[in-house]
PDB file of N, CA and C in Angstrom:
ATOM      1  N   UNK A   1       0.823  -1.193   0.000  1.00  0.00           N
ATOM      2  CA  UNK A   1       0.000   0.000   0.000  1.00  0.00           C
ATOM      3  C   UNK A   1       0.870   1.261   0.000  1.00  0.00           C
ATOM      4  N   UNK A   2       1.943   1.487   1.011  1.00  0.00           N
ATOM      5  CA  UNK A   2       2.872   2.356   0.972  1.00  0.00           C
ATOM      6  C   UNK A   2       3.503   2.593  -0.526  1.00  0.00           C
ATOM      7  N   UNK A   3       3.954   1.319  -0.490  1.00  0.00           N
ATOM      8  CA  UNK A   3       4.761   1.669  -1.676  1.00  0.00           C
ATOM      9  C   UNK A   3       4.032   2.003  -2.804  1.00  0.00           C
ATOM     10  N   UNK A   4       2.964   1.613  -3.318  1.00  0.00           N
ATOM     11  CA  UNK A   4       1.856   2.445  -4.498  1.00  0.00           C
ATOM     12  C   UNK A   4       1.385   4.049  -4.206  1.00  0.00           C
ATOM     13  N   UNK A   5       1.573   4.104  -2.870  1.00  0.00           N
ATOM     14  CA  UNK A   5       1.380   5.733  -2.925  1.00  0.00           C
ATOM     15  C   UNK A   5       2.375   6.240  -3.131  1.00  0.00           C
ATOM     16  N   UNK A   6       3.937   5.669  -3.059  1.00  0.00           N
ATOM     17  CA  UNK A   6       4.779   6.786  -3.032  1.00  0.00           C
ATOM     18  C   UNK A   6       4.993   6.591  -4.523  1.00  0.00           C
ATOM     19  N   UNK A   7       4.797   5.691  -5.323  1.00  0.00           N
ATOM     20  CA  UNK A   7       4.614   5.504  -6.590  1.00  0.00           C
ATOM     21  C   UNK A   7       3.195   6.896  -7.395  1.00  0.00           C
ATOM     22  N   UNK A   8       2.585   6.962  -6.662  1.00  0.00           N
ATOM     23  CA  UNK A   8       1.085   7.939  -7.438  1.00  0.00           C
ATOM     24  C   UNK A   8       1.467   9.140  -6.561  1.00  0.00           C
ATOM     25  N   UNK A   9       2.169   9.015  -5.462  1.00  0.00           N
ATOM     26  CA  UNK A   9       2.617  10.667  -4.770  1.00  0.00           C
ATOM     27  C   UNK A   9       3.984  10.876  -4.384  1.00  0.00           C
ATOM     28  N   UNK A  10       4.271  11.194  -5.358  1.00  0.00           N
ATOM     29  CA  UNK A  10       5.982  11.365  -4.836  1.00  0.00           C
ATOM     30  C   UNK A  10       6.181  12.323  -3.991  1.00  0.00           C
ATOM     31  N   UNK A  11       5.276  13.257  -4.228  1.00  0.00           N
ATOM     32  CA  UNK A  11       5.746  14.248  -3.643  1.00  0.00           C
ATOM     33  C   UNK A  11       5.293  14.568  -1.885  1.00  0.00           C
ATOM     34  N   UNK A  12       4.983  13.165  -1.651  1.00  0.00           N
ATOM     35  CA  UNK A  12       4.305  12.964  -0.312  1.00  0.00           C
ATOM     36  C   UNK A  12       5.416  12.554   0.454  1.00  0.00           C
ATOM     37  N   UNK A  13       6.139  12.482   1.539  1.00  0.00           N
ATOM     38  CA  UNK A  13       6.640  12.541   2.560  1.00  0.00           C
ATOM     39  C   UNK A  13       6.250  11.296   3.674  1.00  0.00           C
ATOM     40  N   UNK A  14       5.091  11.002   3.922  1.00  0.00           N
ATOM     41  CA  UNK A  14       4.686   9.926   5.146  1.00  0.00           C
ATOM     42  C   UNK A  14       4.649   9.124   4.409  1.00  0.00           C
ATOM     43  N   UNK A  15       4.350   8.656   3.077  1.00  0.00           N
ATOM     44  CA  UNK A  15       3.841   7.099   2.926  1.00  0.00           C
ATOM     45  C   UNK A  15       5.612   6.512   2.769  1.00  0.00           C
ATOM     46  N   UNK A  16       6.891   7.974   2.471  1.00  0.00           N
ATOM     47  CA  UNK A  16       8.084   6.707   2.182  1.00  0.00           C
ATOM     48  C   UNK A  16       8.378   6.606   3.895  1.00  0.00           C
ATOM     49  N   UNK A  17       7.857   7.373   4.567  1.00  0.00           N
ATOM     50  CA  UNK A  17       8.601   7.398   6.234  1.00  0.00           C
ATOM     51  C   UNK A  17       8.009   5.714   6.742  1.00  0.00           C
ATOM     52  N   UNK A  18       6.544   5.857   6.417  1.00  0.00           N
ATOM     53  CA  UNK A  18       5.734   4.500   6.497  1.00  0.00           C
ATOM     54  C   UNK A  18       6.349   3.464   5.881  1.00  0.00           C
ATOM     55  N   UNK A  19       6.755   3.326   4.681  1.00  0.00           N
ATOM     56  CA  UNK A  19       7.299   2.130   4.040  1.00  0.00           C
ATOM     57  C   UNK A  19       8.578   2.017   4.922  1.00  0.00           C
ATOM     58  N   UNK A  20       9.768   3.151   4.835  1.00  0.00           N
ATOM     59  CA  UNK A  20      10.849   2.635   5.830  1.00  0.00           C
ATOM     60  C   UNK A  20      10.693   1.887   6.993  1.00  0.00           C
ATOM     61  N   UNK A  21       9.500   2.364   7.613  1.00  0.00           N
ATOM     62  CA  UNK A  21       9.379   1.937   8.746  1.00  0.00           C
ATOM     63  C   UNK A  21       8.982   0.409   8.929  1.00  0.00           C
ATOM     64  N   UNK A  22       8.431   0.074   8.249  1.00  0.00           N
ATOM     65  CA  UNK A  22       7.990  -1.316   7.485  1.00  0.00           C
ATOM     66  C   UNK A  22       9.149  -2.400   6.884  1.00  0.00           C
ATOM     67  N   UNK A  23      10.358  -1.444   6.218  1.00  0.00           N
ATOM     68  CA  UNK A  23      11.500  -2.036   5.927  1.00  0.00           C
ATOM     69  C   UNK A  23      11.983  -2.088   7.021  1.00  0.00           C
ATOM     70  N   UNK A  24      12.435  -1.216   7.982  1.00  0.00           N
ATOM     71  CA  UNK A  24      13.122  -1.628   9.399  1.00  0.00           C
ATOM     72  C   UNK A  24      12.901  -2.123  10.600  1.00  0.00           C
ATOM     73  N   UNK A  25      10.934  -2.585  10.071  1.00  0.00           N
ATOM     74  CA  UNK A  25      11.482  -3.782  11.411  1.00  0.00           C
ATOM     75  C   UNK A  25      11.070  -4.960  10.502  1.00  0.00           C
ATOM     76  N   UNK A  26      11.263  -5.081   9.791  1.00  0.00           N
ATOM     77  CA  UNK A  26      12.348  -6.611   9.112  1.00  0.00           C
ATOM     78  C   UNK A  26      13.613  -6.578   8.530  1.00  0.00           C
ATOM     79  N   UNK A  27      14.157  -5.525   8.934  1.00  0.00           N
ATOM     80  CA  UNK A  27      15.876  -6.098   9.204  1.00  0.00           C
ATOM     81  C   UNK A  27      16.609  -5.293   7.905  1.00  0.00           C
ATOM     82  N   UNK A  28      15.698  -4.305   7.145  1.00  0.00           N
ATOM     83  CA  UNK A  28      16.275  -4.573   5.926  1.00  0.00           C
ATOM     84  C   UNK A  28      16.167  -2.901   5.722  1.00  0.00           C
ATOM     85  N   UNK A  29      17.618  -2.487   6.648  1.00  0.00           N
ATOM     86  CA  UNK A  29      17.737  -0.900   6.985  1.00  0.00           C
ATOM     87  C   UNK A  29      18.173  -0.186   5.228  1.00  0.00           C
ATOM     88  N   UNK A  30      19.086  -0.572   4.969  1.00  0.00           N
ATOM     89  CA  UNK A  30      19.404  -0.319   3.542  1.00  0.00           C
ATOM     90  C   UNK A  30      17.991   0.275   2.720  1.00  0.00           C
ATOM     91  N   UNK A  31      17.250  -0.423   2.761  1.00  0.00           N
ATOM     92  CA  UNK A  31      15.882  -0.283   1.711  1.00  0.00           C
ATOM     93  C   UNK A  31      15.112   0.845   2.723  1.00  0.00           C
ATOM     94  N   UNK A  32      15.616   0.537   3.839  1.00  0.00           N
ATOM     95  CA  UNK A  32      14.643   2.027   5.443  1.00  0.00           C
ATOM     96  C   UNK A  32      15.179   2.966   4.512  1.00  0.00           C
ATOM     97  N   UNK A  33      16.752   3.286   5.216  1.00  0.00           N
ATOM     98  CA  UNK A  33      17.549   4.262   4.864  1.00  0.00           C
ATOM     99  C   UNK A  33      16.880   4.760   3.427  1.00  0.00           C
ATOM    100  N   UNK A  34      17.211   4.539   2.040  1.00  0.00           N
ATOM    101  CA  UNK A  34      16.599   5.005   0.688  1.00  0.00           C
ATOM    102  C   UNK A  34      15.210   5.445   0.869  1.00  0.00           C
ATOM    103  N   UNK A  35      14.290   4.813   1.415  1.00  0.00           N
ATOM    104  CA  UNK A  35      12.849   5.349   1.680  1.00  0.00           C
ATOM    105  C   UNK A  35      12.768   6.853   2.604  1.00  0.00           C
ATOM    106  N   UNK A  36      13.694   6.993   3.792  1.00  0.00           N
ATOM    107  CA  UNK A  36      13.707   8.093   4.334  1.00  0.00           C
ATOM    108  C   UNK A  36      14.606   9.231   3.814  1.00  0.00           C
ATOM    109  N   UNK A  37      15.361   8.563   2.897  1.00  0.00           N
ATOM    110  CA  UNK A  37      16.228   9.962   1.861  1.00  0.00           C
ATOM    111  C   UNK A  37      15.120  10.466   1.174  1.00  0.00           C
ATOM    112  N   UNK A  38      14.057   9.527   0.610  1.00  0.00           N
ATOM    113  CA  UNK A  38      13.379  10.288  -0.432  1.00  0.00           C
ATOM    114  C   UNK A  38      12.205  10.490   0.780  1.00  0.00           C
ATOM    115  N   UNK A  39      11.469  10.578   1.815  1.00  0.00           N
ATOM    116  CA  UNK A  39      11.074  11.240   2.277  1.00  0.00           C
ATOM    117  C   UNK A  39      11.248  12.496   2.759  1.00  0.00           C
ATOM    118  N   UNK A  40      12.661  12.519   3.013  1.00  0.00           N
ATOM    119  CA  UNK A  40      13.527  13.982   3.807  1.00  0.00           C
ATOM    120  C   UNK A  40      13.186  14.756   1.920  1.00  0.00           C
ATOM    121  N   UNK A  41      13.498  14.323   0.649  1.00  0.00           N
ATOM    122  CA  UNK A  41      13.658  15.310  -0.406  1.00  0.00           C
ATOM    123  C   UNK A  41      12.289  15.724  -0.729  1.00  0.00           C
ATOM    124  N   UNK A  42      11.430  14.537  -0.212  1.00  0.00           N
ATOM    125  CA  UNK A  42       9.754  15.395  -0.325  1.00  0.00           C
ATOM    126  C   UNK A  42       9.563  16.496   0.458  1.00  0.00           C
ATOM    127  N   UNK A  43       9.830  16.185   1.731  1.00  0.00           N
ATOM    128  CA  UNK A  43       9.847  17.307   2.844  1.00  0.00           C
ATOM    129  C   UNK A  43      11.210  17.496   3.636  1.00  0.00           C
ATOM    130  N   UNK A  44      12.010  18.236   3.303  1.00  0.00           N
ATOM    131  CA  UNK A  44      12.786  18.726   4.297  1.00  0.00           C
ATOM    132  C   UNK A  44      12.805  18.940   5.297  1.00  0.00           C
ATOM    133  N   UNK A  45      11.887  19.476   6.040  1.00  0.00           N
ATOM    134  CA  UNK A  45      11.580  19.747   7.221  1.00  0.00           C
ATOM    135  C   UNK A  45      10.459  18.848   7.968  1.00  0.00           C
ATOM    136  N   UNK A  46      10.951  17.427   7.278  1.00  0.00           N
ATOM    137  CA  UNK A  46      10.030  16.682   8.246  1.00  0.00           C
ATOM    138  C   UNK A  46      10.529  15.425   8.978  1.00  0.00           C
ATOM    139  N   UNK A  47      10.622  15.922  10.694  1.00  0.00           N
ATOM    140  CA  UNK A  47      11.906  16.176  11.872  1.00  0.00           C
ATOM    141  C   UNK A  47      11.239  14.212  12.179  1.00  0.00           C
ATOM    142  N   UNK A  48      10.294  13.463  11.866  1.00  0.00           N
ATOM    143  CA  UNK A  48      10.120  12.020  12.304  1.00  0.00           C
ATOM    144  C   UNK A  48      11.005  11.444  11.461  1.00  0.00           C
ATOM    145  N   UNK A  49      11.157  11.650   9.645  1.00  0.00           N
ATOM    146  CA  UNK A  49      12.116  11.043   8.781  1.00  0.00           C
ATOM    147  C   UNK A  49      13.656  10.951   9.468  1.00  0.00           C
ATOM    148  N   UNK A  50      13.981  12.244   9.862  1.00  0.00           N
ATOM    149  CA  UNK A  50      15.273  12.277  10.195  1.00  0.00           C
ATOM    150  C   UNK A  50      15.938  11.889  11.550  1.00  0.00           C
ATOM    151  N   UNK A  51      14.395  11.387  12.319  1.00  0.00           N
ATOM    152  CA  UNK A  51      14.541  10.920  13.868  1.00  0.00           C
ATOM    153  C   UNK A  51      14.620   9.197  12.970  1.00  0.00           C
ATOM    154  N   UNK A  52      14.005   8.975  12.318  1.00  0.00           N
ATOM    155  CA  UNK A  52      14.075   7.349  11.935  1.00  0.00           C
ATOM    156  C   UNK A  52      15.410   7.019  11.004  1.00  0.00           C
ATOM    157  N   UNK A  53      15.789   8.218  10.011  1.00  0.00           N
ATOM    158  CA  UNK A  53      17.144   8.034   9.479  1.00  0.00           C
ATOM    159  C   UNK A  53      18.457   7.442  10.467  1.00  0.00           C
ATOM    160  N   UNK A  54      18.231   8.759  11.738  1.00  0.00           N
ATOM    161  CA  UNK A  54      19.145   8.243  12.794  1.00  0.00           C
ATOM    162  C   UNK A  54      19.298   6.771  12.918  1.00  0.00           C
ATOM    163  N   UNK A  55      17.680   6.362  13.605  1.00  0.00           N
ATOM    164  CA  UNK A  55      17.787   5.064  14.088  1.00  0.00           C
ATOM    165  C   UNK A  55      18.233   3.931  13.004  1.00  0.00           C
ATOM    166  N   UNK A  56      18.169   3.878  11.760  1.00  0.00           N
ATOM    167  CA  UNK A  56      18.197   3.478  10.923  1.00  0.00           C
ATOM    168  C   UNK A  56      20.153   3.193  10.432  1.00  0.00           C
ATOM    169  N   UNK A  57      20.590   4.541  10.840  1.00  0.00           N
ATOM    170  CA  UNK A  57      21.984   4.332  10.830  1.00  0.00           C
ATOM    171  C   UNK A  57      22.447   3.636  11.966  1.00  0.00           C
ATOM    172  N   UNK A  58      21.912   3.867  13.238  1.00  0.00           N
ATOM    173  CA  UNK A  58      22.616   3.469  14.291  1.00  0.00           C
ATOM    174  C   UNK A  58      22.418   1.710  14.151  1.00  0.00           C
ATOM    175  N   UNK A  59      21.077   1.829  13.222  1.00  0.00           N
ATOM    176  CA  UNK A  59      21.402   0.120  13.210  1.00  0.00           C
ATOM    177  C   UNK A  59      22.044  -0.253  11.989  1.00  0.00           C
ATOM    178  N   UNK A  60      22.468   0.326  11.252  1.00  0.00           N
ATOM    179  CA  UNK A  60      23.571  -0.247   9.856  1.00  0.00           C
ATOM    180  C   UNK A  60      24.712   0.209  11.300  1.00  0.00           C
ATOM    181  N   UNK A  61      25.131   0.856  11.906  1.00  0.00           N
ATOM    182  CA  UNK A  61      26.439   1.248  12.629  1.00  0.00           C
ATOM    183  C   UNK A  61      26.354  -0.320  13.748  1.00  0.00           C
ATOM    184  N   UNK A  62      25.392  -0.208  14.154  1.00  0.00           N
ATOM    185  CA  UNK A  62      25.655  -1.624  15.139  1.00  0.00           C
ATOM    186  C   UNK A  62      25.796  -2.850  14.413  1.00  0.00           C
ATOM    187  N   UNK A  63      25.371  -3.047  13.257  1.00  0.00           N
ATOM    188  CA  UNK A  63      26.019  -4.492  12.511  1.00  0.00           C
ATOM    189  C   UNK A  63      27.431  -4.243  11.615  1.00  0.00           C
ATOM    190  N   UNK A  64      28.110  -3.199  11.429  1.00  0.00           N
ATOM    191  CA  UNK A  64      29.131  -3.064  11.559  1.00  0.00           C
ATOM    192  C   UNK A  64      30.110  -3.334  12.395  1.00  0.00           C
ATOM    193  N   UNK A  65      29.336  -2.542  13.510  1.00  0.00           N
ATOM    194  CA  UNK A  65      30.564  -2.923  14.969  1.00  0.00           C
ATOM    195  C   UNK A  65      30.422  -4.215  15.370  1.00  0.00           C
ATOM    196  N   UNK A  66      29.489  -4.740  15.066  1.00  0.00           N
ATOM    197  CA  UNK A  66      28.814  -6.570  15.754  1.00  0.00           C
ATOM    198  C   UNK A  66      30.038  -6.959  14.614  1.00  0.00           C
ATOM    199  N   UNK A  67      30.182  -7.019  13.341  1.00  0.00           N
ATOM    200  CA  UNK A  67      31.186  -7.628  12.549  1.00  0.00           C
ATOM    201  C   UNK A  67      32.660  -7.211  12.890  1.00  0.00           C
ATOM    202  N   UNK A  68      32.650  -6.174  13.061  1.00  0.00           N
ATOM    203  CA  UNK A  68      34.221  -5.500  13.741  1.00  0.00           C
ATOM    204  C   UNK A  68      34.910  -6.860  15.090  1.00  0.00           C
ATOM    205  N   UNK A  69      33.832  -6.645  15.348  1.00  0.00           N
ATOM    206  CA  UNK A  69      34.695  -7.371  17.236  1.00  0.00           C
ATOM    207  C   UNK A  69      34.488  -8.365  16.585  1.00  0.00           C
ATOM    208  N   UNK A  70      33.623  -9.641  15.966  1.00  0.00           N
ATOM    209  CA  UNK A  70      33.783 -10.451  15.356  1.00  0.00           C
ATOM    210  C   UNK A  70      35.443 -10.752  14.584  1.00  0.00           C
ATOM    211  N   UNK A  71      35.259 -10.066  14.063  1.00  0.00           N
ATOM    212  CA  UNK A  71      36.899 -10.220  13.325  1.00  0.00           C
ATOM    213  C   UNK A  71      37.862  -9.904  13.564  1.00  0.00           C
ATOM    214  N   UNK A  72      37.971  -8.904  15.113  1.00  0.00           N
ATOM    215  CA  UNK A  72      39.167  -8.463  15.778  1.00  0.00           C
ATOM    216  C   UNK A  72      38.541  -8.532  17.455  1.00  0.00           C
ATOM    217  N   UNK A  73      38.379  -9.491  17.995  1.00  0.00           N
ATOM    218  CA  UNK A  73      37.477  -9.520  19.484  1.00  0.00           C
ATOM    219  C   UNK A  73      38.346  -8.856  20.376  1.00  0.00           C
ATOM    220  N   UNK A  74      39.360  -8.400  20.233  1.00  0.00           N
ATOM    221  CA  UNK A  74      40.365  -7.698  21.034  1.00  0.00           C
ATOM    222  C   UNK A  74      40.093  -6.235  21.809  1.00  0.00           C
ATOM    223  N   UNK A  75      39.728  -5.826  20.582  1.00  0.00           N
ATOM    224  CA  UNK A  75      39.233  -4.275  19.773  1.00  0.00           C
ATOM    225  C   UNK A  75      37.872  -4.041  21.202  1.00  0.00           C
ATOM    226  N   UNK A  76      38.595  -3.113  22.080  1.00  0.00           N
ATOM    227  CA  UNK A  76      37.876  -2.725  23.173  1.00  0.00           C
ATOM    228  C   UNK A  76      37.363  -1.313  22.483  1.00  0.00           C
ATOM    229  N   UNK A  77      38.149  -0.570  22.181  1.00  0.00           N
ATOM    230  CA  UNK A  77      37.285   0.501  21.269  1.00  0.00           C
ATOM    231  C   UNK A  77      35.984   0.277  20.573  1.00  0.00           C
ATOM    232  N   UNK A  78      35.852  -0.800  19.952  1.00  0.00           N
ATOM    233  CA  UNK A  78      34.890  -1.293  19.107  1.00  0.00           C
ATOM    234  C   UNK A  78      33.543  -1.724  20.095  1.00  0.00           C
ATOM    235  N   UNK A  79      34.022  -2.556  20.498  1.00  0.00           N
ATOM    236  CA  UNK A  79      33.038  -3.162  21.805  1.00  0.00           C
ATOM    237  C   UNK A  79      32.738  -1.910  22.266  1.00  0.00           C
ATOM    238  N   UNK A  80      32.914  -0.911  23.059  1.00  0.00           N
ATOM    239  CA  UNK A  80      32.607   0.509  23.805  1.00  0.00           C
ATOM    240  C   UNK A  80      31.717   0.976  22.661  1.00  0.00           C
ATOM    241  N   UNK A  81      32.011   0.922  21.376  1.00  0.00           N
ATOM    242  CA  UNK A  81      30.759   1.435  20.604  1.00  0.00           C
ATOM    243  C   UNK A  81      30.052   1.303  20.218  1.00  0.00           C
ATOM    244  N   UNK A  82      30.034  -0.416  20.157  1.00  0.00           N
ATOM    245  CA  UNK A  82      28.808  -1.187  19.788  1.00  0.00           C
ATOM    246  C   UNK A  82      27.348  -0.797  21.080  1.00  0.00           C
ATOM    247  N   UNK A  83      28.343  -1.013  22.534  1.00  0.00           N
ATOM    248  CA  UNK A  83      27.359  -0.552  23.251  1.00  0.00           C
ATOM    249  C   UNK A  83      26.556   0.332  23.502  1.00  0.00           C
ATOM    250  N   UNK A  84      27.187   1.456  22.913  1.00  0.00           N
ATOM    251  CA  UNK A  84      27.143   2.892  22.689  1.00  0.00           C
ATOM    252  C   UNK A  84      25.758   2.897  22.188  1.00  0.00           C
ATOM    253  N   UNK A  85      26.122   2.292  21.239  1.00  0.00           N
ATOM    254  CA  UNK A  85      24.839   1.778  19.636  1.00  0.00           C
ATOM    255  C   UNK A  85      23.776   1.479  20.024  1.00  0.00           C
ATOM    256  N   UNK A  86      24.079   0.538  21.214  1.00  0.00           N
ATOM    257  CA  UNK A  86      23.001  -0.432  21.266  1.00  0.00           C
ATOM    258  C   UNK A  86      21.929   0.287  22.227  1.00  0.00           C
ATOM    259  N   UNK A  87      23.101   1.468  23.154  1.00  0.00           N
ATOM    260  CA  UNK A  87      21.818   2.001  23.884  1.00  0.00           C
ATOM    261  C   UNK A  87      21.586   3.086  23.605  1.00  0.00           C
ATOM    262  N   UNK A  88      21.678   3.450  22.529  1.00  0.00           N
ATOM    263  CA  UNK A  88      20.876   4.173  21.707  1.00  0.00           C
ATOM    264  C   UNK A  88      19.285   3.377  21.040  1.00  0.00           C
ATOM    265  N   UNK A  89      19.523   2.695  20.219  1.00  0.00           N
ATOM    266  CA  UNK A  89      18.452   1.994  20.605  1.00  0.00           C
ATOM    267  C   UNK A  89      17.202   1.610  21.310  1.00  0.00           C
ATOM    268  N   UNK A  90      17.801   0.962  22.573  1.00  0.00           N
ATOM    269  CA  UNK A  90      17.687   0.270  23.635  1.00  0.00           C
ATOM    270  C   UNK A  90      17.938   0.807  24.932  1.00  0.00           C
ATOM    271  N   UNK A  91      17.484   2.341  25.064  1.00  0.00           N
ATOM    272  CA  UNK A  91      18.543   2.482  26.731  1.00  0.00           C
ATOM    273  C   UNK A  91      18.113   1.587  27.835  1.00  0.00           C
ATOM    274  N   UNK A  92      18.898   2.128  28.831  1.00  0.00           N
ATOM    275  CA  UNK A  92      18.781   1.187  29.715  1.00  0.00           C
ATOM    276  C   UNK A  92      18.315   2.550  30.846  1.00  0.00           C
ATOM    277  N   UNK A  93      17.288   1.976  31.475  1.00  0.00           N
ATOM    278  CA  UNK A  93      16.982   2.530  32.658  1.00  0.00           C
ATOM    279  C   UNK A  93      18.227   3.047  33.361  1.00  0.00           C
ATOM    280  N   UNK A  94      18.196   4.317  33.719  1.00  0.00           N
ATOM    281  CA  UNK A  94      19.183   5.153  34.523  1.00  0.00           C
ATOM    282  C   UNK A  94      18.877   5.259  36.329  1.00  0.00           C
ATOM    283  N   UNK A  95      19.407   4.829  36.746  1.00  0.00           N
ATOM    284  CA  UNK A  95      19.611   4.709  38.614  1.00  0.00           C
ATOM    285  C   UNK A  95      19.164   6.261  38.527  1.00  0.00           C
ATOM    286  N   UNK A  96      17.878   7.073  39.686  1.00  0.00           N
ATOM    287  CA  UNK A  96      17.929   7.982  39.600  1.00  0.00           C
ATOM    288  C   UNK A  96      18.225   8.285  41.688  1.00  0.00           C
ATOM    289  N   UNK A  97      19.015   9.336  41.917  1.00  0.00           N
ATOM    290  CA  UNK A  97      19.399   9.464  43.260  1.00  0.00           C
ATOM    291  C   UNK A  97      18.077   9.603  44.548  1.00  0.00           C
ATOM    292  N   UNK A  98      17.380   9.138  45.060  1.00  0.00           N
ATOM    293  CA  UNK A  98      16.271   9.194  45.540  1.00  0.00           C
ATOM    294  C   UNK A  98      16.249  10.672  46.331  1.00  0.00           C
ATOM    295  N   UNK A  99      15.524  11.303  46.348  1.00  0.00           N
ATOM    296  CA  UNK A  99      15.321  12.694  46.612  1.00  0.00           C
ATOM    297  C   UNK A  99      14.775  13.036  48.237  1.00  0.00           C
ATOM    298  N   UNK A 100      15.447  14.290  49.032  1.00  0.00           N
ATOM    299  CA  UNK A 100      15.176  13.963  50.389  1.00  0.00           C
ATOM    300  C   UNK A 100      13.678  14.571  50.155  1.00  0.00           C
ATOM    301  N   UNK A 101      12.993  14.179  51.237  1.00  0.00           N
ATOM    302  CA  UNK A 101      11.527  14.573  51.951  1.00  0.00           C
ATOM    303  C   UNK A 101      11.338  15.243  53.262  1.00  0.00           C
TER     304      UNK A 101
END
């Protein structure tokens, strides 16, 4: 469905943000990524494309770094950024200091 509208409306903006979004959660950021370039050139100024571009890189950047330490497991730099990656993503609940009363 997405993809026939951005086919009859190019010049529409949500249906490629919608299709990316559709490409990235089955794994297949490459085809995200291209859908949210040509959403950002429909609309420039439209700030969800470029919040999902992010996420979209950070996950081509985390299967990079997942292959990095793979092929050099040494590589503590690498590891520090995969995690980096990942909680971006994924944060993790932050300890907050309990407050006096």
């Amino acid at each position: 469905m997405f993809f026939s509208l951005t086919q009859d409306h190019p010049e529409l903006a949500e249906p490629y943000n919608n299709l990316a979004v559709l490409y990235a959660a089955r794994g297949d950021y490459e085809q995200a990524r291209a859908a949210l370039e040509m959403a950002i050139r429909a609309n420039p100024d439209y700030a969800i494309a470029y919040e999902n571009l992010g996420d979209v890189h950070t996950q081509l950047a985390i299967r990079a770094y997942e292959k990095a330490t793979k092929l050099e497991t040494s590589n503590r730099a690498v590891r520090t950024k995969l995690e980096l990656a990942r909680d971006l993503i994924h944060p993790t609940p932050r300890a907050t200091a309990a407050s006096p009363n």
